[in-house]
C-alpha atoms as a PDB file:
ATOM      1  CA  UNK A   1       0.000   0.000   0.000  1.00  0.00           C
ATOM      2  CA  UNK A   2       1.462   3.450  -0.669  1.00  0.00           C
ATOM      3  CA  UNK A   3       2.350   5.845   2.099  1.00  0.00           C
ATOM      4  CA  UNK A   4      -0.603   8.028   2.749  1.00  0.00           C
ATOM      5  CA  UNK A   5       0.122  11.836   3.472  1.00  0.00           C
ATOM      6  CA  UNK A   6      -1.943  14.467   4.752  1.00  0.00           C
ATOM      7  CA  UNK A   7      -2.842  17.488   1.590  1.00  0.00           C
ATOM      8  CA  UNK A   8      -4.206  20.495   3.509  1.00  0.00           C
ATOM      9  CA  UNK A   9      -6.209  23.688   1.829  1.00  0.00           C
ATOM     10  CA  UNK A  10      -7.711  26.913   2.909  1.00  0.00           C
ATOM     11  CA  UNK A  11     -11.488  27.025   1.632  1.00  0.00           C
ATOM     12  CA  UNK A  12     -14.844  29.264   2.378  1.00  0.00           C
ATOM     13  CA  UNK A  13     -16.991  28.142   5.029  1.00  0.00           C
ATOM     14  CA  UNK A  14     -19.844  27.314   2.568  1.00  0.00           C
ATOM     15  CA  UNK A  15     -17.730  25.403   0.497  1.00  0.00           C
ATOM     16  CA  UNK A  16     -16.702  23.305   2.978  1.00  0.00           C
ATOM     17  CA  UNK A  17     -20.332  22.801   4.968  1.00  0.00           C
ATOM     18  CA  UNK A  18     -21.558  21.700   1.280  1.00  0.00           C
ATOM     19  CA  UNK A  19     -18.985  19.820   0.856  1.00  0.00           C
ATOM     20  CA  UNK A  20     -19.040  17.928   4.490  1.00  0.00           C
ATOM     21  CA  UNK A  21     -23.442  17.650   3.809  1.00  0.00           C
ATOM     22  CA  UNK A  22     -22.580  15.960  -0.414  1.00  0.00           C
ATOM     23  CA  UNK A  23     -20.081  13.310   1.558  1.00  0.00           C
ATOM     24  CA  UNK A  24     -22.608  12.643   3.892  1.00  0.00           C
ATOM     25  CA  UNK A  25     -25.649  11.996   1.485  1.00  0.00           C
ATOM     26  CA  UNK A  26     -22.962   9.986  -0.484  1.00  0.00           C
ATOM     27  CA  UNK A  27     -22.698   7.861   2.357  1.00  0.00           C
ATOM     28  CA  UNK A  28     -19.035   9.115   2.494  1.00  0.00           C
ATOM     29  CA  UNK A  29     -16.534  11.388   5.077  1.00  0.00           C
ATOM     30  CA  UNK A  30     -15.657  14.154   3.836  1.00  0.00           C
ATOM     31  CA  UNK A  31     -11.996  13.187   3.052  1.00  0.00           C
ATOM     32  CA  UNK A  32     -12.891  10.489   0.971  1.00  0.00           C
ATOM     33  CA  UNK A  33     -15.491  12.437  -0.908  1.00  0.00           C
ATOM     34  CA  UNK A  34     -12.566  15.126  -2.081  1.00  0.00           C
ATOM     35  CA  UNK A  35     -10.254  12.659  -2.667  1.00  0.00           C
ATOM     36  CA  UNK A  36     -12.613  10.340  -4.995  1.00  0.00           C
ATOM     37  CA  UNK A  37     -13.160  14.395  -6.429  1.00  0.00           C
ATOM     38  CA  UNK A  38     -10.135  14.652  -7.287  1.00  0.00           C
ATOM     39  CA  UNK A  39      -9.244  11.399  -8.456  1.00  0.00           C
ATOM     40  CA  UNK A  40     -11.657  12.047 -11.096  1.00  0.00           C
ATOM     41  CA  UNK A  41     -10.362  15.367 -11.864  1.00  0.00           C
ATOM     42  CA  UNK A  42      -7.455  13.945 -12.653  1.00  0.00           C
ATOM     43  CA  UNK A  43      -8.854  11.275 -15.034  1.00  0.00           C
ATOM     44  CA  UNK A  44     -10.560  14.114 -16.472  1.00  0.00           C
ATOM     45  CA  UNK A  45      -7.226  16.183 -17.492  1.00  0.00           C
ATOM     46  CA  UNK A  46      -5.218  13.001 -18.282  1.00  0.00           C
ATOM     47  CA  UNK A  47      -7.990  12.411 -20.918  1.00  0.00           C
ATOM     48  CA  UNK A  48      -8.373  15.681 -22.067  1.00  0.00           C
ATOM     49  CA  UNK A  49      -3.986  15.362 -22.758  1.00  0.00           C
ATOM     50  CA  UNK A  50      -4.261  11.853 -24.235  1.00  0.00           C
ATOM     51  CA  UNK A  51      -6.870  13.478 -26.660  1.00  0.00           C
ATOM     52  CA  UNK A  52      -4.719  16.660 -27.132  1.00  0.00           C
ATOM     53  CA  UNK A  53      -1.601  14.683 -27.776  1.00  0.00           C
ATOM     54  CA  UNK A  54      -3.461  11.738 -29.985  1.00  0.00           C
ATOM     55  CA  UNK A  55      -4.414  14.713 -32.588  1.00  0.00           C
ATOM     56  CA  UNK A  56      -1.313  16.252 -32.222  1.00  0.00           C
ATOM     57  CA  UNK A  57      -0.307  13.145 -33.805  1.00  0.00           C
ATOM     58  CA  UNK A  58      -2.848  12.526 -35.917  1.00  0.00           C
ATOM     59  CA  UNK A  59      -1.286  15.683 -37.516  1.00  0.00           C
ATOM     60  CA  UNK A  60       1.755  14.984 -37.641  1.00  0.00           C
ATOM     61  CA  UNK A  61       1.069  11.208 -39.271  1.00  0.00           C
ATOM     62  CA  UNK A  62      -1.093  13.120 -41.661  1.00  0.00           C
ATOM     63  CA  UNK A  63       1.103  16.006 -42.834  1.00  0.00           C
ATOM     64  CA  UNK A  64       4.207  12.917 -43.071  1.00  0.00           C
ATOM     65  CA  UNK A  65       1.675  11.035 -45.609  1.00  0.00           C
ATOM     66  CA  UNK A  66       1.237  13.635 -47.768  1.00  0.00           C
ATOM     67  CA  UNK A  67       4.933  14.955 -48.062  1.00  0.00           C
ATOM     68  CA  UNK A  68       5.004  11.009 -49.068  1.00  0.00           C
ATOM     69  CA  UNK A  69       2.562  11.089 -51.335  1.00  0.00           C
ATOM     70  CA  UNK A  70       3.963  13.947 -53.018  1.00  0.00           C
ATOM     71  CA  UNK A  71       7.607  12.397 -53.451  1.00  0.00           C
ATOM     72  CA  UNK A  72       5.820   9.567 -55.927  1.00  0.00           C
ATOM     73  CA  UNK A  73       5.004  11.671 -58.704  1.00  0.00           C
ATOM     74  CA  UNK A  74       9.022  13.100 -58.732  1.00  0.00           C
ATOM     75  CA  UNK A  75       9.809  10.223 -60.931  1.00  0.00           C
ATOM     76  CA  UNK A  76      11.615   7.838 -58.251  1.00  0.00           C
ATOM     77  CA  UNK A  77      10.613   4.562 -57.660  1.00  0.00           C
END
Protein backbone atom coordinates (compact mmCIF):
# COMPACT_ATOMS: atom_id res chain seq x y z
CA UNK A 1 0.00 0.00 0.00
CA UNK A 2 1.46 3.45 -0.67
CA UNK A 3 2.35 5.84 2.10
CA UNK A 4 -0.60 8.03 2.75
CA UNK A 5 0.12 11.84 3.47
CA UNK A 6 -1.94 14.47 4.75
CA UNK A 7 -2.84 17.49 1.59
CA UNK A 8 -4.21 20.50 3.51
CA UNK A 9 -6.21 23.69 1.83
CA UNK A 10 -7.71 26.91 2.91
CA UNK A 11 -11.49 27.02 1.63
CA UNK A 12 -14.84 29.26 2.38
CA UNK A 13 -16.99 28.14 5.03
CA UNK A 14 -19.84 27.31 2.57
CA UNK A 15 -17.73 25.40 0.50
CA UNK A 16 -16.70 23.31 2.98
CA UNK A 17 -20.33 22.80 4.97
CA UNK A 18 -21.56 21.70 1.28
CA UNK A 19 -18.98 19.82 0.86
CA UNK A 20 -19.04 17.93 4.49
CA UNK A 21 -23.44 17.65 3.81
CA UNK A 22 -22.58 15.96 -0.41
CA UNK A 23 -20.08 13.31 1.56
CA UNK A 24 -22.61 12.64 3.89
CA UNK A 25 -25.65 12.00 1.49
CA UNK A 26 -22.96 9.99 -0.48
CA UNK A 27 -22.70 7.86 2.36
CA UNK A 28 -19.04 9.11 2.49
CA UNK A 29 -16.53 11.39 5.08
CA UNK A 30 -15.66 14.15 3.84
CA UNK A 31 -12.00 13.19 3.05
CA UNK A 32 -12.89 10.49 0.97
CA UNK A 33 -15.49 12.44 -0.91
CA UNK A 34 -12.57 15.13 -2.08
CA UNK A 35 -10.25 12.66 -2.67
CA UNK A 36 -12.61 10.34 -4.99
CA UNK A 37 -13.16 14.40 -6.43
CA UNK A 38 -10.13 14.65 -7.29
CA UNK A 39 -9.24 11.40 -8.46
CA UNK A 40 -11.66 12.05 -11.10
CA UNK A 41 -10.36 15.37 -11.86
CA UNK A 42 -7.46 13.94 -12.65
CA UNK A 43 -8.85 11.28 -15.03
CA UNK A 44 -10.56 14.11 -16.47
CA UNK A 45 -7.23 16.18 -17.49
CA UNK A 46 -5.22 13.00 -18.28
CA UNK A 47 -7.99 12.41 -20.92
CA UNK A 48 -8.37 15.68 -22.07
CA UNK A 49 -3.99 15.36 -22.76
CA UNK A 50 -4.26 11.85 -24.24
CA UNK A 51 -6.87 13.48 -26.66
CA UNK A 52 -4.72 16.66 -27.13
CA UNK A 53 -1.60 14.68 -27.78
CA UNK A 54 -3.46 11.74 -29.99
CA UNK A 55 -4.41 14.71 -32.59
CA UNK A 56 -1.31 16.25 -32.22
CA UNK A 57 -0.31 13.15 -33.80
CA UNK A 58 -2.85 12.53 -35.92
CA UNK A 59 -1.29 15.68 -37.52
CA UNK A 60 1.76 14.98 -37.64
CA UNK A 61 1.07 11.21 -39.27
CA UNK A 62 -1.09 13.12 -41.66
CA UNK A 63 1.10 16.01 -42.83
CA UNK A 64 4.21 12.92 -43.07
CA UNK A 65 1.68 11.03 -45.61
CA UNK A 66 1.24 13.63 -47.77
CA UNK A 67 4.93 14.95 -48.06
CA UNK A 68 5.00 11.01 -49.07
CA UNK A 69 2.56 11.09 -51.34
CA UNK A 70 3.96 13.95 -53.02
CA UNK A 71 7.61 12.40 -53.45
CA UNK A 72 5.82 9.57 -55.93
CA UNK A 73 5.00 11.67 -58.70
CA UNK A 74 9.02 13.10 -58.73
CA UNK A 75 9.81 10.22 -60.93
CA UNK A 76 11.62 7.84 -58.25
CA UNK A 77 10.61 4.56 -57.66
Amino acid sequence: MDKSITLSFRTEAAFAEATTLLAKFKGQNRSNYIEQAIREKNERTMAERIAFLSGALAAQSLASSEEQDDTLGDGLV
